[in-house]
Every structure is written in C-alpha cells, then in structure tokens.
N, C-alpha and C. Protein backbone atom coordinates (compact mmCIF):
# COMPACT_ATOMS: atom_id res chain seq x y z
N UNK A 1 0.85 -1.17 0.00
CA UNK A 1 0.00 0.00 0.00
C UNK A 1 0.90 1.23 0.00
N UNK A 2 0.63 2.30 -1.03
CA UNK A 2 1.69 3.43 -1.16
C UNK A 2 1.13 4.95 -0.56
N UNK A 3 -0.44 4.58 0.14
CA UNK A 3 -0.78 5.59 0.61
C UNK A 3 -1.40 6.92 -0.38
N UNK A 4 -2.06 7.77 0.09
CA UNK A 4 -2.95 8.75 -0.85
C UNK A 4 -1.96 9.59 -1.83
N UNK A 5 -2.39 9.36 -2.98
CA UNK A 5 -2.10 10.41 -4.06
C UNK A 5 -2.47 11.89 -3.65
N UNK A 6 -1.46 13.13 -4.07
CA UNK A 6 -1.80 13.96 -3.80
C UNK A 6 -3.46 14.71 -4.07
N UNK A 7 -3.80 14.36 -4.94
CA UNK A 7 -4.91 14.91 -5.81
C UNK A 7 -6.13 13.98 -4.97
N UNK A 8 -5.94 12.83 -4.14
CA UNK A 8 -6.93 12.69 -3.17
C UNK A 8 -7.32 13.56 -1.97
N UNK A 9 -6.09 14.40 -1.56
CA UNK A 9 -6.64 15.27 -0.46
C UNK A 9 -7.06 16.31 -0.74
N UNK A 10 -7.73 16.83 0.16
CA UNK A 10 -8.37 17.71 0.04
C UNK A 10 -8.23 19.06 0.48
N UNK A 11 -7.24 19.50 -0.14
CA UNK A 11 -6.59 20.52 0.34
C UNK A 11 -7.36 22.36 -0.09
N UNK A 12 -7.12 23.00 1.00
CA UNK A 12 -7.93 24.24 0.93
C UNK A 12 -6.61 25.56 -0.24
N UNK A 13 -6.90 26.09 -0.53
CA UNK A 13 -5.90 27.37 -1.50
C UNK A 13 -5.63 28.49 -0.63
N UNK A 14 -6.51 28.46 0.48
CA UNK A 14 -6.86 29.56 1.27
C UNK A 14 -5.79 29.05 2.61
N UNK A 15 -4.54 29.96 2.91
CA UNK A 15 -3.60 30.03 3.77
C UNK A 15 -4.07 30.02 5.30
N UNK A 16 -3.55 29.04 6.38
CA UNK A 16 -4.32 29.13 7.56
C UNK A 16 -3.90 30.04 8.41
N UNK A 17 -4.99 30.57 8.64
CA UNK A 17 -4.40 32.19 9.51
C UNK A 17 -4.73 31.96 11.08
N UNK A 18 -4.50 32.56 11.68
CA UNK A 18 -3.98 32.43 13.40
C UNK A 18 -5.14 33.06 13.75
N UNK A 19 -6.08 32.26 14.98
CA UNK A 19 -6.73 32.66 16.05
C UNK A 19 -6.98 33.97 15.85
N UNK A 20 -8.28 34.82 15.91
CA UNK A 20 -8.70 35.89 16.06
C UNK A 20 -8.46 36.17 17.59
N UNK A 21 -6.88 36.95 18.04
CA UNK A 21 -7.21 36.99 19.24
C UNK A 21 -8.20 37.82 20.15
N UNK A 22 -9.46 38.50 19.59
CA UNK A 22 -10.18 39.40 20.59
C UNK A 22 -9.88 40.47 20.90
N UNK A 23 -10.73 41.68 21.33
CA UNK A 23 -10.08 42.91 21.81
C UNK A 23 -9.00 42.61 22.79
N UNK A 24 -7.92 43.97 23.05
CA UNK A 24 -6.68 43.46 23.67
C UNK A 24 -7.27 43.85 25.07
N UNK A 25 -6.80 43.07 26.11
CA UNK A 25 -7.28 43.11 27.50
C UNK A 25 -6.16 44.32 28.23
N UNK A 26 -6.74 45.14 29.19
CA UNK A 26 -6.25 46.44 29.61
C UNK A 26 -6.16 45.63 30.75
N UNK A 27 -4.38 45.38 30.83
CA UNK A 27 -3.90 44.83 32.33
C UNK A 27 -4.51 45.43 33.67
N UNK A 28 -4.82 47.07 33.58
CA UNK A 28 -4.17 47.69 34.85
C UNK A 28 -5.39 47.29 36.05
N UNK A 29 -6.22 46.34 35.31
CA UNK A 29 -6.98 45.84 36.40
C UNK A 29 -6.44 43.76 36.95
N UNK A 30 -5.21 43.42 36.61
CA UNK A 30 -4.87 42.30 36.81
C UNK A 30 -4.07 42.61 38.20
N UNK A 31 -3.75 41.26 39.12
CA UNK A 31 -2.88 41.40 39.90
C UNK A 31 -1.17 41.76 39.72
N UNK A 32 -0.54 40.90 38.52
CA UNK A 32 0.53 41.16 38.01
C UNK A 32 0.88 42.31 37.39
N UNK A 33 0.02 43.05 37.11
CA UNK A 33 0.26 44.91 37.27
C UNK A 33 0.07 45.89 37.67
N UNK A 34 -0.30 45.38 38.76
CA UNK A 34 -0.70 46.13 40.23
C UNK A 34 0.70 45.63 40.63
N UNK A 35 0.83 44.84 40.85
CA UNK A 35 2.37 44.33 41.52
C UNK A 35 3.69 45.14 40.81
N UNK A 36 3.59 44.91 39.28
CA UNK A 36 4.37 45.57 39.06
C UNK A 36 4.25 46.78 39.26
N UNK A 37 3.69 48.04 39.56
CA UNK A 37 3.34 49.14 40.07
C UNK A 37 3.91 49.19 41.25
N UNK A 38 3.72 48.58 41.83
CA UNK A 38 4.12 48.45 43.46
C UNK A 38 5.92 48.32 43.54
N UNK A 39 6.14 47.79 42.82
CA UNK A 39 7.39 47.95 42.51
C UNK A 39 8.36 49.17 41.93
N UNK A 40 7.25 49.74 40.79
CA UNK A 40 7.81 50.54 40.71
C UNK A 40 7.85 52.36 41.58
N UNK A 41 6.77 52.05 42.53
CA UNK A 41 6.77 53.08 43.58
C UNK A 41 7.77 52.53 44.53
N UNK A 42 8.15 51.74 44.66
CA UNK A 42 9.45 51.68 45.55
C UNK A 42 10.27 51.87 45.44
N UNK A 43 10.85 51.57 43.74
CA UNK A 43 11.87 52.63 43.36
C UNK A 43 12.10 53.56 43.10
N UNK A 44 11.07 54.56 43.25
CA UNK A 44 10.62 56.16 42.87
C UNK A 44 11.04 56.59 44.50
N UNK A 45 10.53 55.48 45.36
CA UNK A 45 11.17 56.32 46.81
C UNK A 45 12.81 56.61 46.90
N UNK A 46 13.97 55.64 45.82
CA UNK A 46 15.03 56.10 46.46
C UNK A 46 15.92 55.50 47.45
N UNK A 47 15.08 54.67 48.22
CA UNK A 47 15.10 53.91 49.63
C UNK A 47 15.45 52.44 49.21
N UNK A 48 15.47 52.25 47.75
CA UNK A 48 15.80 50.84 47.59
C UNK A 48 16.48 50.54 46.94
N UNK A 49 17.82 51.34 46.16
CA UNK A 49 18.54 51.83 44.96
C UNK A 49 19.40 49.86 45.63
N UNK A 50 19.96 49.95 46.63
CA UNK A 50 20.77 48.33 47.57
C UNK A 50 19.79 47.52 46.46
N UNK A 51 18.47 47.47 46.19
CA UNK A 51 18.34 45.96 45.92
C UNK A 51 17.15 46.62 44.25
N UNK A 52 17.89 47.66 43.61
CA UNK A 52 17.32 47.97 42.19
C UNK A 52 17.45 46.63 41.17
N UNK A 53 18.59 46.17 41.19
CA UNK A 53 18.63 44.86 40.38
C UNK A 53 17.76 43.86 40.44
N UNK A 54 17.04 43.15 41.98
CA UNK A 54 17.01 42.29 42.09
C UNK A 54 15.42 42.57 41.66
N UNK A 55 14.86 44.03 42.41
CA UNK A 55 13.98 44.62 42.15
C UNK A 55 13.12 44.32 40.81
N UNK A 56 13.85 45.18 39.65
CA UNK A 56 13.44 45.14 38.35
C UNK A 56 13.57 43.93 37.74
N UNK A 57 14.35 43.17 37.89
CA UNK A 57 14.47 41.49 38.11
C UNK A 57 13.03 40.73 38.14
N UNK A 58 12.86 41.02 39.46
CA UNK A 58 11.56 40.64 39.64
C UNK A 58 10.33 40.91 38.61
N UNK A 59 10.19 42.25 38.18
CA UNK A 59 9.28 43.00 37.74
C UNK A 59 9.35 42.42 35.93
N UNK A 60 10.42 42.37 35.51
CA UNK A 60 10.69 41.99 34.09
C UNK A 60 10.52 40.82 34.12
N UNK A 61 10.31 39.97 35.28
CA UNK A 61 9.43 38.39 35.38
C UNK A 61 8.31 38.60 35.04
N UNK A 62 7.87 39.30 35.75
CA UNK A 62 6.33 39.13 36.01
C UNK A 62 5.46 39.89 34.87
N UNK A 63 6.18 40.83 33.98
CA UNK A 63 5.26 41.06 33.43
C UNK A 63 5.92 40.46 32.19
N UNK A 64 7.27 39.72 31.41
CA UNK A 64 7.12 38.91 30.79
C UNK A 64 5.97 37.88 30.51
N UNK A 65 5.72 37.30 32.28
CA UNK A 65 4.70 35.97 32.12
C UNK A 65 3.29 36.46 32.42
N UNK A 66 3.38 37.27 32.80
CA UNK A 66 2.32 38.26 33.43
C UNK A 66 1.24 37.56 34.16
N UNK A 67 2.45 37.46 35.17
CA UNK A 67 1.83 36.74 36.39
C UNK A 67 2.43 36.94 37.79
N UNK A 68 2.38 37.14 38.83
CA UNK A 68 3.23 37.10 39.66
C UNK A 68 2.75 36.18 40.86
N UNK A 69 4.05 35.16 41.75
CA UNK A 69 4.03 34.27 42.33
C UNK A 69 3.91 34.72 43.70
N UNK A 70 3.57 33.57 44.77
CA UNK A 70 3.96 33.85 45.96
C UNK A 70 5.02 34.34 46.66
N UNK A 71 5.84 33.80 46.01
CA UNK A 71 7.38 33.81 46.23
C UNK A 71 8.02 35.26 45.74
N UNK A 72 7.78 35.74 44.64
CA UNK A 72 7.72 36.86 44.28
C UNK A 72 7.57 38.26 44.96
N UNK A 73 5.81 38.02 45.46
CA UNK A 73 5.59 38.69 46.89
C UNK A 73 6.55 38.76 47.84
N UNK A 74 6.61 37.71 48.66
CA UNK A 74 7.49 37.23 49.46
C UNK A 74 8.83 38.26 49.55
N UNK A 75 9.84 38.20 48.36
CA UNK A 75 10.49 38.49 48.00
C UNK A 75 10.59 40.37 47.95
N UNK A 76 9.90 40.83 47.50
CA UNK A 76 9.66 42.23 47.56
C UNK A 76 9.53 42.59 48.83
N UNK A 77 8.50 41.91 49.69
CA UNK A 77 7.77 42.31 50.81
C UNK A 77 9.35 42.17 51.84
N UNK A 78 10.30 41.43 51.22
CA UNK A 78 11.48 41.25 52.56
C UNK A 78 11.87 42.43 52.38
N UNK A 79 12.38 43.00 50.92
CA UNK A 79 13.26 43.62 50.91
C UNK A 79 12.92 45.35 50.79
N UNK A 80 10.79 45.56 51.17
CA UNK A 80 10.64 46.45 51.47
C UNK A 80 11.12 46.51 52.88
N UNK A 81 10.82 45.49 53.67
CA UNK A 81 10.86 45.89 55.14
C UNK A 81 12.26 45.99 55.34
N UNK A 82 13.21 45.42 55.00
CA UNK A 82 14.78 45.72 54.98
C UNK A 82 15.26 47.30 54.66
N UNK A 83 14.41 47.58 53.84
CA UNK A 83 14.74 49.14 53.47
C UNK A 83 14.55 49.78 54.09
N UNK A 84 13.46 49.88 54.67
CA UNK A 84 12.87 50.66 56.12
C UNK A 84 13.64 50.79 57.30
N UNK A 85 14.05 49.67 57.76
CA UNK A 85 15.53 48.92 58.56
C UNK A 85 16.51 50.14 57.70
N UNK A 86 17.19 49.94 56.92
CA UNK A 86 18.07 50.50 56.75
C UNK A 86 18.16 51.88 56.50
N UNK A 87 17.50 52.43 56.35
CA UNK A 87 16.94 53.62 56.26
C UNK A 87 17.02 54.21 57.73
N UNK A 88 17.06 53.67 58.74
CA UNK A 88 16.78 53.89 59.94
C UNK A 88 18.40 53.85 60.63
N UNK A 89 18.99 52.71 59.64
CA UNK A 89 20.27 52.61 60.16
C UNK A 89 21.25 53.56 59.53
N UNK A 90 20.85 53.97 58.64
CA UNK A 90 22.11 55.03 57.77
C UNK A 90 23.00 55.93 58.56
N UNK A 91 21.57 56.85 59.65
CA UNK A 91 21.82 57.83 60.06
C UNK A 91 23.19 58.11 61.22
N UNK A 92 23.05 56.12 62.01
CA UNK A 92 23.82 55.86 62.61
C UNK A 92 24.85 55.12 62.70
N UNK A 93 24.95 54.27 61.27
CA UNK A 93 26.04 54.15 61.20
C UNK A 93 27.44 54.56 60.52
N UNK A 94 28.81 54.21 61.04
CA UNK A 94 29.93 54.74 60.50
C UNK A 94 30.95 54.02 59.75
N UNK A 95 31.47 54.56 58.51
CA UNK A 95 32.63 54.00 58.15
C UNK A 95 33.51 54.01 58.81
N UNK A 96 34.36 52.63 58.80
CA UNK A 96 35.94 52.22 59.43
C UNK A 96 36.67 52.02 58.20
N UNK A 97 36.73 52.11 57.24
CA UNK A 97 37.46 52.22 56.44
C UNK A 97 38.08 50.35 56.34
N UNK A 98 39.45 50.54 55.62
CA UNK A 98 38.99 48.81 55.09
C UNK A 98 40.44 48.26 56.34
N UNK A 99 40.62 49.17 57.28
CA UNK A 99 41.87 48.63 57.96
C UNK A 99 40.48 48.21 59.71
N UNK A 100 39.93 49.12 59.64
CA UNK A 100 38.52 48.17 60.59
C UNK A 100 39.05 48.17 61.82
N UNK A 101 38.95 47.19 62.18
CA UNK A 101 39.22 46.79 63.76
C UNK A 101 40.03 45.82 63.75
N UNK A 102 41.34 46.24 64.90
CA UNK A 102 42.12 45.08 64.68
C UNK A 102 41.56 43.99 65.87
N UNK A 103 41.84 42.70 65.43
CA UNK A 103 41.12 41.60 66.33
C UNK A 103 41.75 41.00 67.21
C-alpha cells in the first residue's frame, strides 16, 4: 500500500491564519500589574537603589509571564521591610574604612 495520491486530499488554496485573538485586554486591572506598580513606587522612593537589580528582576518576570508568584511577593515584601531597617540605620552608622578593627 503506497498511501494517498496527492490529488486525493483535500486541500484548501486559502492560507491558515492564526486565532482571532479578541479585543486586547487592559492589564491595569490584573494582579501582576498592580504588583508591578508596586514595585515601581518603591523605586521612585530612592530607599531601595541596595536591591534595584534584584527589584526590576523581579518585575521583568512578572510582566514577561504576566503573572506574579507567591514567592515573588514574598520576596519584595522582605526587601521592602529591609529598606525601612536600613533607612533607619544610615543615620547611625559609620565607616571604618577597610583597615577596621584590629582583632
């Protein structure tokens, strides 16, 4: 058996075109851009320049997949409250320079 001749199928002339995807959906009511928002008012404070990398990191996840995780949260939420902390600590602490304390 050599299987169907071309001229048995039944082939269309008309090129198959891709999914009508629908009007485009306006994120700014999803959780994953609210989050990213939230992110980016934390770096508008200034107060978090220590962890900008890990920050926008985060943010260029989430709205790649446009989604954001628990862990994600998690993650922000440490390193708001760390900022706050440090922010608190600036005022009082001092450089020793790199010769420090001898032990």
């Amino acid at each position: 058996m050599a299987g169907k001749k071309l001229d048995d199928l039944k082939l269309a002339d008309v090129p198959i075109a891709p999914p009508d995807p629908g009007p485009p959906i306006d994120p700014r009511g999803t959780a994953w851009y609210r989050f990213s928002q939230e992110i980016d008012d934390l770096l508008a404070t200034g107060r978090y320049t220590w962890a900008q990398d890990t920050l926008t990191g985060i943010q260029q996840t989430v709205e790649a997949r446009q989604g954001v995780t628990d862990q994600q949260r998690r993650a922000v939420a440490n390193i708001e409250a760390r900022g706050e902390d440090r922010s608190r600590e600036w005022g009082s602490r001092r450089y020793e320079g790199f010769g420090g304390r001898r032990w």
